[in-house]
N, C-alpha and C. Protein backbone atom coordinates (compact mmCIF):
# COMPACT_ATOMS: atom_id res chain seq x y z
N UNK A 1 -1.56 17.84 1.98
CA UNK A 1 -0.62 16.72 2.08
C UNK A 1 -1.12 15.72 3.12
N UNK A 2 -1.35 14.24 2.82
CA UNK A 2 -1.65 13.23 3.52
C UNK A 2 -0.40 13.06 4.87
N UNK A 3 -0.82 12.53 5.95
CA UNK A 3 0.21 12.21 6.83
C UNK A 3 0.04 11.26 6.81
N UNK A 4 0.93 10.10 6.96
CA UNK A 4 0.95 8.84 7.31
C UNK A 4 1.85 8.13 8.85
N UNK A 5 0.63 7.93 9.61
CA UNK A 5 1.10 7.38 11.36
C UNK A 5 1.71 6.01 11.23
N UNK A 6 2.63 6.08 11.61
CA UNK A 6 3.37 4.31 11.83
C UNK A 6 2.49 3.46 12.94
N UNK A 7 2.81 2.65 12.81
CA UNK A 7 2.31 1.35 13.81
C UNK A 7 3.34 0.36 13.88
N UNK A 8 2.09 -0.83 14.20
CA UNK A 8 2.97 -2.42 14.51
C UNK A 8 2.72 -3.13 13.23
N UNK A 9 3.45 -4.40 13.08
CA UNK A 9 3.03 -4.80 11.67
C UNK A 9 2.00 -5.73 11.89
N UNK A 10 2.01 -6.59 13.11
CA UNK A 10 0.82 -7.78 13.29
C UNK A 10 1.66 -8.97 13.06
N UNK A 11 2.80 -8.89 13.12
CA UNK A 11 3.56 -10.05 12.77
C UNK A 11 4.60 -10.35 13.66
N UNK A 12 4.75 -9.42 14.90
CA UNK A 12 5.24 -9.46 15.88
C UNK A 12 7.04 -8.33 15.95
N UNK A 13 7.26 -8.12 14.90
CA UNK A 13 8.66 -7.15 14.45
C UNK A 13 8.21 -5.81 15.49
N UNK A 14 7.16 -5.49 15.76
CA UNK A 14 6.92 -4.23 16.83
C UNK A 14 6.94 -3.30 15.82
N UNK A 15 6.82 -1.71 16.07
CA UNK A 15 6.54 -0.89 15.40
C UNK A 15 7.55 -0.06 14.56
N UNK A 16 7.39 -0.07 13.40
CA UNK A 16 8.12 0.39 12.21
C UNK A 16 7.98 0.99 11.14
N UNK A 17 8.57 1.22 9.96
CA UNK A 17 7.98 1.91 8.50
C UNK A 17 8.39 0.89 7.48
N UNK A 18 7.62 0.54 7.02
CA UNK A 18 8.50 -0.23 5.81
C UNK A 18 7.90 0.58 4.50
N UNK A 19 8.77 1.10 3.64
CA UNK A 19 8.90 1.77 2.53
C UNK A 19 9.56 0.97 1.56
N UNK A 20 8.14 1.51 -0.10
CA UNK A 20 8.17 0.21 -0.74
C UNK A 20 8.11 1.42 -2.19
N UNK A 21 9.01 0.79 -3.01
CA UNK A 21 8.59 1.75 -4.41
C UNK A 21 8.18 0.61 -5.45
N UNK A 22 7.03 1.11 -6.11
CA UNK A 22 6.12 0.43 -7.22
C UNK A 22 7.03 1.02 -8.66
N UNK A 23 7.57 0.41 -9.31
CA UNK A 23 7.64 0.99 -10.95
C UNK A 23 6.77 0.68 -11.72
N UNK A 24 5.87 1.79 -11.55
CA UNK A 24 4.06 1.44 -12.92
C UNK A 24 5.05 1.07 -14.10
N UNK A 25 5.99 1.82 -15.45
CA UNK A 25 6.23 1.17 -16.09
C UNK A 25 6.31 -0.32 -16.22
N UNK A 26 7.43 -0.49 -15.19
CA UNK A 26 7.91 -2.00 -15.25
C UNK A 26 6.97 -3.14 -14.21
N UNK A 27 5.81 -2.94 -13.69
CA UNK A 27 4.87 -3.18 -13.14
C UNK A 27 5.44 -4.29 -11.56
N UNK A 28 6.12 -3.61 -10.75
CA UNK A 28 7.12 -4.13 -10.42
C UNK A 28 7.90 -3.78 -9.12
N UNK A 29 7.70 -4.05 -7.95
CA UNK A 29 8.52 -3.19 -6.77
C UNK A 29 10.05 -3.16 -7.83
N UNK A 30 10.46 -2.01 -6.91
CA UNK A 30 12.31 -2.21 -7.12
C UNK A 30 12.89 -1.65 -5.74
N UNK A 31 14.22 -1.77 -5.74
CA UNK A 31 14.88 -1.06 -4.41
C UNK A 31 14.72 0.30 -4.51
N UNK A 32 14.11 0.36 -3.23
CA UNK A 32 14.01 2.36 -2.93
C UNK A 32 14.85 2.83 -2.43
N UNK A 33 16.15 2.51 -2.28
CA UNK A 33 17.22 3.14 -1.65
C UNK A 33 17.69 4.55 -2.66
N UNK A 34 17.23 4.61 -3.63
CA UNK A 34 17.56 5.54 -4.59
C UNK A 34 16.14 7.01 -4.56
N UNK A 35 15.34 6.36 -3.34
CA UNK A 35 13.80 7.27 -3.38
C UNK A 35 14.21 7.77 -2.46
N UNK A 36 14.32 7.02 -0.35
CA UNK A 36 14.72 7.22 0.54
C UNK A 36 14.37 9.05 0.73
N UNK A 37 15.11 9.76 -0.24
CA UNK A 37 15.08 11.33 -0.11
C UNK A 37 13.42 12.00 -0.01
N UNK A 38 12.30 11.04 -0.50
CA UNK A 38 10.84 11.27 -0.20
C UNK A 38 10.35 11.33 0.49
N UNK A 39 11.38 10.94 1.73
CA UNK A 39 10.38 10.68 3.27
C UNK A 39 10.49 11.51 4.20
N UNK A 40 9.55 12.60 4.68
CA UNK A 40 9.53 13.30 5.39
C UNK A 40 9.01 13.26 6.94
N UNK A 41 9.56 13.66 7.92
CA UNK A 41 8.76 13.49 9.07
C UNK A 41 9.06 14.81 9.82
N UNK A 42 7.84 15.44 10.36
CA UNK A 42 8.33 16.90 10.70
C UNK A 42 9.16 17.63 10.35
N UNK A 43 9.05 17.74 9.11
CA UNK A 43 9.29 18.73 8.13
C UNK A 43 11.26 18.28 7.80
N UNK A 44 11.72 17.11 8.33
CA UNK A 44 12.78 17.31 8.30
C UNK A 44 13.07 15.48 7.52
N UNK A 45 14.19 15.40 6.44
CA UNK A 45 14.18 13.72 6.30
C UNK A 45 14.33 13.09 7.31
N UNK A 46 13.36 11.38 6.90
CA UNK A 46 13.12 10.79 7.79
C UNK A 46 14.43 10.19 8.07
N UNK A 47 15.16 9.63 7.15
CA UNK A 47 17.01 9.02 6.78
C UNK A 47 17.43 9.67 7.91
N UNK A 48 17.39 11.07 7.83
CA UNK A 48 18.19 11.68 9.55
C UNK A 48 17.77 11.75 10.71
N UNK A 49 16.59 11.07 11.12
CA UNK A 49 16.57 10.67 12.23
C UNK A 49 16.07 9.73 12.76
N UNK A 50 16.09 8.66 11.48
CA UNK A 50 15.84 6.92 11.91
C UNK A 50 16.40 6.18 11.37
N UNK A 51 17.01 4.98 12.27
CA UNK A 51 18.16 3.95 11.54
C UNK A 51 17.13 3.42 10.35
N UNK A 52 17.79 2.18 9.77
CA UNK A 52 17.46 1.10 8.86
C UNK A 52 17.25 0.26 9.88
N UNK A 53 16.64 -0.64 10.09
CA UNK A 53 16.51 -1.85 10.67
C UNK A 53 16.70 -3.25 9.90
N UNK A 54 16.16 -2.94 8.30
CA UNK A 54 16.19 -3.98 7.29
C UNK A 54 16.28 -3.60 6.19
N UNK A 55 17.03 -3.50 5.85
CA UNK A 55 17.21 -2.89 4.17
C UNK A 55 16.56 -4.10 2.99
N UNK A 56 16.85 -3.46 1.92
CA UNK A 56 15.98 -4.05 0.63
C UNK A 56 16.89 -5.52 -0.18
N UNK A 57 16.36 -6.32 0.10
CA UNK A 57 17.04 -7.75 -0.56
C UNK A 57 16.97 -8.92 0.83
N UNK A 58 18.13 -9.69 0.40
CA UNK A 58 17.95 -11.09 0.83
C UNK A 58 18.35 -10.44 2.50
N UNK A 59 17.41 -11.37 3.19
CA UNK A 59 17.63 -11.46 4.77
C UNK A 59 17.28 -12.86 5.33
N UNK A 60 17.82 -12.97 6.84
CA UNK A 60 17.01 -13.83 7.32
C UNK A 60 16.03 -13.75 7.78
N UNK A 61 14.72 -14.13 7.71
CA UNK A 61 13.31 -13.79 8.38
C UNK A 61 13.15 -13.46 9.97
N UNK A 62 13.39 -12.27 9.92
CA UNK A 62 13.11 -11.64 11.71
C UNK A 62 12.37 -12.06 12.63
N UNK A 63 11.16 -12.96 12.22
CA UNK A 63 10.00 -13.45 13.59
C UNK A 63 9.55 -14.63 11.92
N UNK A 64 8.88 -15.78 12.71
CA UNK A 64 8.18 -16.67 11.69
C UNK A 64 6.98 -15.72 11.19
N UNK A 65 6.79 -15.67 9.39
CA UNK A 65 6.12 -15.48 9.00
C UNK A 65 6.38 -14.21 8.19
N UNK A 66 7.53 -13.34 8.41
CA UNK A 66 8.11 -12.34 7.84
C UNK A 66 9.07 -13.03 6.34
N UNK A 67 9.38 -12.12 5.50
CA UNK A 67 9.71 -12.75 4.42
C UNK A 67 10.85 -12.92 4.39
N UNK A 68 11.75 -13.38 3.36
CA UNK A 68 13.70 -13.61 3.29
C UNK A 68 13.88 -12.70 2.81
N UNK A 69 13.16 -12.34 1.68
CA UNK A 69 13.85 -11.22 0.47
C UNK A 69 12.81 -10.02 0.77
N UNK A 70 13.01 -9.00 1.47
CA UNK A 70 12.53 -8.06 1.69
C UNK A 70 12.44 -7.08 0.46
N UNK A 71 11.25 -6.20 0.00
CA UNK A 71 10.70 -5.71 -0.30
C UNK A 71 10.73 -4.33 -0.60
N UNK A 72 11.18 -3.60 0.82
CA UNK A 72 10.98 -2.48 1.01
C UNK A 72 12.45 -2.25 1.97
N UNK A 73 12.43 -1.19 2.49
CA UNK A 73 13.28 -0.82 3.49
C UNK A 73 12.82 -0.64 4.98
N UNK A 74 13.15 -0.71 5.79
CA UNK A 74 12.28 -0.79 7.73
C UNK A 74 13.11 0.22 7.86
N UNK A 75 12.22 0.89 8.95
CA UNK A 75 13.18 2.25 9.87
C UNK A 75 12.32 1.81 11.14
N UNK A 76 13.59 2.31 12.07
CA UNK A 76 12.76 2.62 13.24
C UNK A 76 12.09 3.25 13.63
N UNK A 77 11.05 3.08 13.33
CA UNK A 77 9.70 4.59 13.72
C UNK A 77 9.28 4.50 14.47
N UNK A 78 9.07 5.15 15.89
CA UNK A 78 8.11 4.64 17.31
C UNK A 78 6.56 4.72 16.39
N UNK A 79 5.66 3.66 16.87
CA UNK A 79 4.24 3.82 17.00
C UNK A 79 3.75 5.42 16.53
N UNK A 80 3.72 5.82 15.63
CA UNK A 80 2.69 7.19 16.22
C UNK A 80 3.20 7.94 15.17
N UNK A 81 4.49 7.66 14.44
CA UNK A 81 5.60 8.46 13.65
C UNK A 81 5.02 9.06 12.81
N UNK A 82 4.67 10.86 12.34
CA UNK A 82 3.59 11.42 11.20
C UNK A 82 5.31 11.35 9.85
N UNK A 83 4.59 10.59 9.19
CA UNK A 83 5.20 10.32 7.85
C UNK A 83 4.59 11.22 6.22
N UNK A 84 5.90 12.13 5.38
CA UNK A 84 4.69 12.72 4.44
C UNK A 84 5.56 12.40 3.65
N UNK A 85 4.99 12.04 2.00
CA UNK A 85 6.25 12.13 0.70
C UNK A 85 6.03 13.18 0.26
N UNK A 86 7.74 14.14 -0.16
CA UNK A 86 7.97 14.81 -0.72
C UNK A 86 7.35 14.75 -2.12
N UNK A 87 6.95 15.69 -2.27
CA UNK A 87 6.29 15.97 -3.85
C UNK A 87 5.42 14.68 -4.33
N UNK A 88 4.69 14.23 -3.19
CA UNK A 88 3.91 12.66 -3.65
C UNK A 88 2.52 13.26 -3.39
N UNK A 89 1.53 12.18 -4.53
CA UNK A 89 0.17 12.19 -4.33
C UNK A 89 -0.38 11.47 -3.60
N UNK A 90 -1.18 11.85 -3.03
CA UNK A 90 -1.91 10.56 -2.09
C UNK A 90 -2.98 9.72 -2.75
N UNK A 91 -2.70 8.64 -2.81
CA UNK A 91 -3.91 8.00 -3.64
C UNK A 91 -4.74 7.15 -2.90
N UNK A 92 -4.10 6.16 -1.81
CA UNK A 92 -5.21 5.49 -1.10
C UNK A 92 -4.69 5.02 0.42
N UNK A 93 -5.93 4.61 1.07
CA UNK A 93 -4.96 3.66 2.15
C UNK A 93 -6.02 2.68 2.31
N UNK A 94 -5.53 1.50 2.40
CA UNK A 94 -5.98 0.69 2.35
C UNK A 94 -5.73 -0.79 4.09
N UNK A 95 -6.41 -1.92 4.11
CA UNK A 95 -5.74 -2.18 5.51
C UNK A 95 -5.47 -3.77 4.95
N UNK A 96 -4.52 -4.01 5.66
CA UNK A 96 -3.57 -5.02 5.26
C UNK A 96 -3.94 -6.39 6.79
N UNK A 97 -4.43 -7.49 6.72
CA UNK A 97 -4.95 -7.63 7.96
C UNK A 97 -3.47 -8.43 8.95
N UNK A 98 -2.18 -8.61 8.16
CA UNK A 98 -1.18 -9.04 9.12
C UNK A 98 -0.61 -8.07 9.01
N UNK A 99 -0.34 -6.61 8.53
CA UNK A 99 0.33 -5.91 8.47
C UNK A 99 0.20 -4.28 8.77
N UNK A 100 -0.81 -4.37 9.24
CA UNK A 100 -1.68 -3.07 9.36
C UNK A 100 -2.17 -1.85 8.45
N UNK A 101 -2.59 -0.70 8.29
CA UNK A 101 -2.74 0.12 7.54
C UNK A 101 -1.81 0.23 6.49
N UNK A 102 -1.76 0.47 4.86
CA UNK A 102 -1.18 0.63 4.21
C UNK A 102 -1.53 2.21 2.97
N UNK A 103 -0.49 3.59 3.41
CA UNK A 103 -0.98 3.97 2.56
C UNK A 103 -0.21 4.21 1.16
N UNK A 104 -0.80 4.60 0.00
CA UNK A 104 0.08 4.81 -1.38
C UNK A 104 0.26 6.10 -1.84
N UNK A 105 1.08 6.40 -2.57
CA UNK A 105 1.33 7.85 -3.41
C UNK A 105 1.72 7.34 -4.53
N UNK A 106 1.50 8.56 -5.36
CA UNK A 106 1.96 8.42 -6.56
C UNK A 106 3.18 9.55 -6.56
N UNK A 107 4.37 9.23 -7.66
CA UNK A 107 5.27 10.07 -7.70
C UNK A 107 6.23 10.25 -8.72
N UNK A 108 6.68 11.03 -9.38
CA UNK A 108 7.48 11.01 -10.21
C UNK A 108 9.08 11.49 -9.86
N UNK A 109 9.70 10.44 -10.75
CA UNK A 109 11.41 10.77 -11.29
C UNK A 109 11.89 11.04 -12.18
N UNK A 110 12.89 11.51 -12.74
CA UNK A 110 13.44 11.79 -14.21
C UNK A 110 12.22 11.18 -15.45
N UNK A 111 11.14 11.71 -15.27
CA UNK A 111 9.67 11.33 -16.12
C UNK A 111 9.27 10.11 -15.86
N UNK A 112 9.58 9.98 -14.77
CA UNK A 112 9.26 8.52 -14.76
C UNK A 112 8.16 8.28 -13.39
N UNK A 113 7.38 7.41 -13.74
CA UNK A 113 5.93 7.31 -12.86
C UNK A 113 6.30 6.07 -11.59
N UNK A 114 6.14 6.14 -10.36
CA UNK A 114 6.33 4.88 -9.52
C UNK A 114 5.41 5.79 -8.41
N UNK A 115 4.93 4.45 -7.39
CA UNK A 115 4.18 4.56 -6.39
C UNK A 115 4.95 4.01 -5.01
N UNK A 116 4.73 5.01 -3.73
CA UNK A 116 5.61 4.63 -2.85
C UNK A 116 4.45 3.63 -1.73
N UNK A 117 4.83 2.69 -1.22
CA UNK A 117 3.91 2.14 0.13
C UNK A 117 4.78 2.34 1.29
N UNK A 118 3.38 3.12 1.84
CA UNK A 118 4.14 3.16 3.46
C UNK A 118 3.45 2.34 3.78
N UNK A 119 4.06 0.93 5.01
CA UNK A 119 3.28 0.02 5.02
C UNK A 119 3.56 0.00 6.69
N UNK A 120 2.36 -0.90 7.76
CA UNK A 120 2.59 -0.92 8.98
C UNK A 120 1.94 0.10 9.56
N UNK A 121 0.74 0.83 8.89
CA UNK A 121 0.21 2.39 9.87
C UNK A 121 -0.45 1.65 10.85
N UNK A 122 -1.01 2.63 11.76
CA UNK A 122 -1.58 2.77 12.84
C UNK A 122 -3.36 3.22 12.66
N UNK A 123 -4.16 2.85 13.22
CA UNK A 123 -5.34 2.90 13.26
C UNK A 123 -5.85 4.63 12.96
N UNK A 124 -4.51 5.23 13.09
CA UNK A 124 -5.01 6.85 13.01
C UNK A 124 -5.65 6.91 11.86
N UNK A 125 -4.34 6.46 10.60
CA UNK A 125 -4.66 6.47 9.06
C UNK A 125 -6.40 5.69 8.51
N UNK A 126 -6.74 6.86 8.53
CA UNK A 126 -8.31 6.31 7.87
C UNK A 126 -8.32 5.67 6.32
N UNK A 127 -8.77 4.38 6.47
CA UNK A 127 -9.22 3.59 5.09
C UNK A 127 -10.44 4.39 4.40
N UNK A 128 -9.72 4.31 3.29
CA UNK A 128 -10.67 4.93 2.05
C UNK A 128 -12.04 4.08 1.45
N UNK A 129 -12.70 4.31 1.57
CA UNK A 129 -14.35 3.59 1.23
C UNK A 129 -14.62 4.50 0.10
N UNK A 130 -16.09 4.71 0.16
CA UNK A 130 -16.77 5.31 -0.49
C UNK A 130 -16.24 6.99 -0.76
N UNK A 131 -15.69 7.20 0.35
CA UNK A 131 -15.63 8.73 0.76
C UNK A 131 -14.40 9.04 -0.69
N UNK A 132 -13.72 7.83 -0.84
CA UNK A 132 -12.68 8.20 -2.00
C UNK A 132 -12.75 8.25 -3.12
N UNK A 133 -14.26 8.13 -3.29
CA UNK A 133 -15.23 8.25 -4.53
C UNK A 133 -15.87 9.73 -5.03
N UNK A 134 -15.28 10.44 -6.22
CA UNK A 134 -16.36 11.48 -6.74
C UNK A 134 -16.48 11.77 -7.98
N UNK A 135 -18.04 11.56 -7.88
CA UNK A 135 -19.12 11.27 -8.79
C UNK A 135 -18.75 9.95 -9.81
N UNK A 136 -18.99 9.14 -8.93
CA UNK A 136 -18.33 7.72 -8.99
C UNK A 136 -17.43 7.16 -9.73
N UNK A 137 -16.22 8.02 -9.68
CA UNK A 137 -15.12 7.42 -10.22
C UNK A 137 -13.69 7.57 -9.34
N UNK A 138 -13.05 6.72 -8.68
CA UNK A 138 -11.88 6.28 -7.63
C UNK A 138 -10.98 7.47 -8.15
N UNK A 139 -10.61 7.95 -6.80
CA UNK A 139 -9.37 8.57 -7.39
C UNK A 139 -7.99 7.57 -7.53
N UNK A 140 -8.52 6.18 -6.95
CA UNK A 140 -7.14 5.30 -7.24
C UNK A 140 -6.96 5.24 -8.53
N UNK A 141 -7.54 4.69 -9.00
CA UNK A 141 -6.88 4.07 -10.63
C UNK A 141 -8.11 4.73 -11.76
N UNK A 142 -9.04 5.85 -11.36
CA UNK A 142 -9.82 6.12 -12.36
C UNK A 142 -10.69 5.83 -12.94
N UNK A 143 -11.49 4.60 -11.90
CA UNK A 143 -12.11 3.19 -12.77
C UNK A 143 -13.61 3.38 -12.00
N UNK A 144 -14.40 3.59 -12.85
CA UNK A 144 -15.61 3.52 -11.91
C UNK A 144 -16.00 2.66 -10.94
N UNK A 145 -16.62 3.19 -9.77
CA UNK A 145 -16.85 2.31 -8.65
C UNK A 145 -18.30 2.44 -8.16
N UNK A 146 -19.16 0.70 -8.41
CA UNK A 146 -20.58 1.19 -7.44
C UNK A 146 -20.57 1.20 -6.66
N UNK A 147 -22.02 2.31 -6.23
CA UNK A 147 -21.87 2.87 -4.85
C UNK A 147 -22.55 2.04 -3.60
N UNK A 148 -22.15 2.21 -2.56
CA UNK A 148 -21.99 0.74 -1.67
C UNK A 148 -23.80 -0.31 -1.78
N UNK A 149 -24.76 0.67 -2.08
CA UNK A 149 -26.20 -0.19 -2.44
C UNK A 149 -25.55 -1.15 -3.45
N UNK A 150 -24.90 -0.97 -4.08
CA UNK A 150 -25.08 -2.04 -5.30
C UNK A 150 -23.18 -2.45 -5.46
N UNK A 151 -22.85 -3.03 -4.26
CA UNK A 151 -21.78 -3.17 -3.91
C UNK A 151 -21.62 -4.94 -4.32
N UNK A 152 -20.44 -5.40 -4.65
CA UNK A 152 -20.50 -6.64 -5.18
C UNK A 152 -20.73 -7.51 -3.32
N UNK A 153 -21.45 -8.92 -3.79
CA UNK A 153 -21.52 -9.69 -3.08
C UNK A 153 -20.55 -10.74 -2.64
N UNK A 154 -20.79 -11.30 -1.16
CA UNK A 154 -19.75 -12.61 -1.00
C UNK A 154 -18.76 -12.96 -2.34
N UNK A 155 -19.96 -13.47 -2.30
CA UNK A 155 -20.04 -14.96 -3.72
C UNK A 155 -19.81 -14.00 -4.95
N UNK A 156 -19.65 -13.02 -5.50
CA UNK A 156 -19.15 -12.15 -6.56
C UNK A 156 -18.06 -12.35 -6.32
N UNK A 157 -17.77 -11.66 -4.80
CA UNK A 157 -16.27 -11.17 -4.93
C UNK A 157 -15.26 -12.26 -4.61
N UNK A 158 -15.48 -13.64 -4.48
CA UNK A 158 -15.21 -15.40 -4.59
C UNK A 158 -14.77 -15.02 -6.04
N UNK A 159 -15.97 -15.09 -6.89
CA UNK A 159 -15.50 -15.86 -8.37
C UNK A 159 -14.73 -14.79 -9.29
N UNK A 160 -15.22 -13.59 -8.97
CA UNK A 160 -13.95 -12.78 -9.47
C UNK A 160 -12.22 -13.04 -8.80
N UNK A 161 -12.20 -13.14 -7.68
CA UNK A 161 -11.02 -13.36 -7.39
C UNK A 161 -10.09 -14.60 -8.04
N UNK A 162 -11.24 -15.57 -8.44
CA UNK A 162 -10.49 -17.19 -8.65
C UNK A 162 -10.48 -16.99 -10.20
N UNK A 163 -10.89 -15.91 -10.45
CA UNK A 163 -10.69 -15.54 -12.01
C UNK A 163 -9.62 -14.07 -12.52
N UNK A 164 -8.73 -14.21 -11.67
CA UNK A 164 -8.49 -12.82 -11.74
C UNK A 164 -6.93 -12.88 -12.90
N UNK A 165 -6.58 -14.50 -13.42
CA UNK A 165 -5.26 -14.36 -14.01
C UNK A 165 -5.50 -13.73 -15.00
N UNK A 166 -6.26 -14.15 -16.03
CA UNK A 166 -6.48 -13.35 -17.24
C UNK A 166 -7.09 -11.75 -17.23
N UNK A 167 -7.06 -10.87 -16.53
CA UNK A 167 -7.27 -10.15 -16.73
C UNK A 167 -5.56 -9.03 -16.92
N UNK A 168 -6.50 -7.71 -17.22
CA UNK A 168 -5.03 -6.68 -17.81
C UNK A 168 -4.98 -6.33 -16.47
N UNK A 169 -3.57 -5.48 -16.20
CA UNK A 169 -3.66 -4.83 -14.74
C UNK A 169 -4.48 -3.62 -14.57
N UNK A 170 -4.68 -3.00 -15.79
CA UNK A 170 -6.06 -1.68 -15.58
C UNK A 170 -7.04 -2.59 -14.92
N UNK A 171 -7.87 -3.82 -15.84
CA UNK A 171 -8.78 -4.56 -15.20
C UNK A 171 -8.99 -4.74 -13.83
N UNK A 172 -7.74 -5.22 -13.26
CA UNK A 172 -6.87 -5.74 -11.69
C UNK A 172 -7.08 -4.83 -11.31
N UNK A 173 -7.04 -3.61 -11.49
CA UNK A 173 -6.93 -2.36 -10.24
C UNK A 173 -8.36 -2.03 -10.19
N UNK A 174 -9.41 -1.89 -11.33
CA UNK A 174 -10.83 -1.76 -11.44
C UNK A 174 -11.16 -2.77 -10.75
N UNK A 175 -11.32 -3.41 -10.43
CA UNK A 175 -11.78 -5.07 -10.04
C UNK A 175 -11.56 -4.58 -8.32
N UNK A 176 -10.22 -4.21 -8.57
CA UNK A 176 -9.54 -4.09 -6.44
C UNK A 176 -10.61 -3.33 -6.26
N UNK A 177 -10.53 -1.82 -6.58
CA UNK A 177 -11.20 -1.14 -6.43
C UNK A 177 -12.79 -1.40 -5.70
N UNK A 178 -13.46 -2.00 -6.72
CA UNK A 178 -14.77 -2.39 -6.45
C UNK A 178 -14.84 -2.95 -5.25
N UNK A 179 -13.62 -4.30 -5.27
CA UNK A 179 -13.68 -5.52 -3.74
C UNK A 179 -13.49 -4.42 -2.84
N UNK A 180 -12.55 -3.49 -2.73
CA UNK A 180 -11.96 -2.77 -1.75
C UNK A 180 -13.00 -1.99 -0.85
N UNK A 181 -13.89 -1.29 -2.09
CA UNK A 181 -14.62 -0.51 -1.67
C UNK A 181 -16.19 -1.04 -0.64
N UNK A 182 -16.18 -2.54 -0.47
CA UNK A 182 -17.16 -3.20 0.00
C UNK A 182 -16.40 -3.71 0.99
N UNK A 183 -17.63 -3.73 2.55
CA UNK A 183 -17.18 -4.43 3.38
C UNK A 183 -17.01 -6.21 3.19
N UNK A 184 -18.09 -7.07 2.23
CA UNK A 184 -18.24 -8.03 1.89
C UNK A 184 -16.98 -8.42 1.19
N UNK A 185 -16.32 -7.94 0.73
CA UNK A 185 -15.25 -8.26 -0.40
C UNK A 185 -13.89 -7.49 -0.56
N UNK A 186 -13.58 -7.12 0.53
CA UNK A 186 -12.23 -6.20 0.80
C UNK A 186 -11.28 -7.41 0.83
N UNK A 187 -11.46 -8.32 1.72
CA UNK A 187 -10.36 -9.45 1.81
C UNK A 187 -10.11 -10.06 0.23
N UNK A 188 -11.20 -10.60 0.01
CA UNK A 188 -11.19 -11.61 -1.63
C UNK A 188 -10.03 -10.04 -2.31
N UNK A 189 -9.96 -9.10 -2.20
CA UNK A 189 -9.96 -8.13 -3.08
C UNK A 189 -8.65 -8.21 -2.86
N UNK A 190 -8.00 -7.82 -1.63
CA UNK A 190 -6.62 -8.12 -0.98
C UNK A 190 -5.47 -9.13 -1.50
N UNK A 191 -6.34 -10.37 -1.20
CA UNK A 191 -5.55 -11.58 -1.54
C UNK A 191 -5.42 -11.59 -3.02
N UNK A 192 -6.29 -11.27 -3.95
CA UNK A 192 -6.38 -11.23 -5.29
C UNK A 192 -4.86 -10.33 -5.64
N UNK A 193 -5.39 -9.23 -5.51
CA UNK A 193 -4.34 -7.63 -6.04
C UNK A 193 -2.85 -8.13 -5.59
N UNK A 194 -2.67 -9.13 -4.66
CA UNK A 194 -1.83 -9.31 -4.51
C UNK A 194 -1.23 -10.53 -4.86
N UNK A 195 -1.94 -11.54 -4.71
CA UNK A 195 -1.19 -12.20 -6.03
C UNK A 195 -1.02 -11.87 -7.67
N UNK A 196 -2.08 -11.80 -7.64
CA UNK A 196 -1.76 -10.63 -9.27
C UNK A 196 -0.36 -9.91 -9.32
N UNK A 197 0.11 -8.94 -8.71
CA UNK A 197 1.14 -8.54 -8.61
C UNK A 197 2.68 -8.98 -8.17
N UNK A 198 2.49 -10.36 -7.24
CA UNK A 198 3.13 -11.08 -6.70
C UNK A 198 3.59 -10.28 -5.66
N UNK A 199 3.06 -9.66 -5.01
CA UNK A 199 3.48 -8.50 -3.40
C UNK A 199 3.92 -9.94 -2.44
């Protein structure tokens, strides 16, 4: 089981959890107040022993640069907080550069497939490179990935990004993948996956 360390977000809110549920069907955050029961912290739920700070929907923006309509849910987590999901897979972590470490799981409900983000880690949580590669295929999304010699360039990972509407979201996650996995093209890769998705 992956742990996931809280941090700061980089946006000045100080240190927290923000928990985010993906619906792969409906390709789509939704409110996780109905997940909440996934979050574990020393072996005990996290709900019982950290407030809300920001719950999921319309707010007013907490510091300039934070959003209105929140996303996810905030708890108060000191800096350092070991975070695990109940019955979740670990699939990646990735780094977010105003928001700090971000990692994902995969998880199921009444048959139903969604991915949780713990977002805001701490430098503990190690980013996945190459090492999340075997026998070159991602355990994120399944999609083959070259290996960092023949890693896309600058200027690749430019014109893929400014081309990224027409593609399918299998494509989108093969595509992240690749940017992700290069130091040259992690950002282009970032900004892309996420407008694509509208995060």
């Amino acid at each position: 089981m992956s742990i996931f360390y809280t941090g700061g977000s980089g946006i000045g809110t100080g240190a927290h959890l923000d928990f985010r549920v993906h619906d792969v069907a409906k390709g789509g955050y939704i409110d996780p107040t109905d997940f909440q029961d996934i979050l574990m912290t020393d072996g005990q739920p996290l709900t019982g022993k950290f407030q809300v700070t920001s719950p999921y929907g319309t707010r007013s923006a907490p510091v300039a640069g934070a959003s209105t309509f929140h996303q996810g849910i905030d708890y108060a987590t000191p800096a350092g907080t070991p975070i695990s999901i109940q019955g979740g897979k670990y699939l990646t972590t990735f780094n977010d550069e105003k928001g700090g470490r971000i990692s994902q799981y995969g998880f199921e409900r009444d048959g139903k497939q969604y991915e949780a983000l713990l977002m805001h880690g701490s430098d503990k949580n190690k980013i996945l490179s190459d090492g999340a590669v075997r026998d070159g295929v991602s355990r994120y999304t399944g999609a083959a990935v070259p290996p960092t010699d023949t890693a896309y360039k600058q200027s690749d990972a430019k014109q893929l990004a400014q081309n990224y509407a027409n593609m399918s979201k299998s494509e989108m996650n093969a595509a992240y993948d690749k940017l992700r996995n290069t130091s040259t093209g992690a950002a282009e890769g970032m900004k892309m996956h996420k407008a694509f998705f509208k995060k």
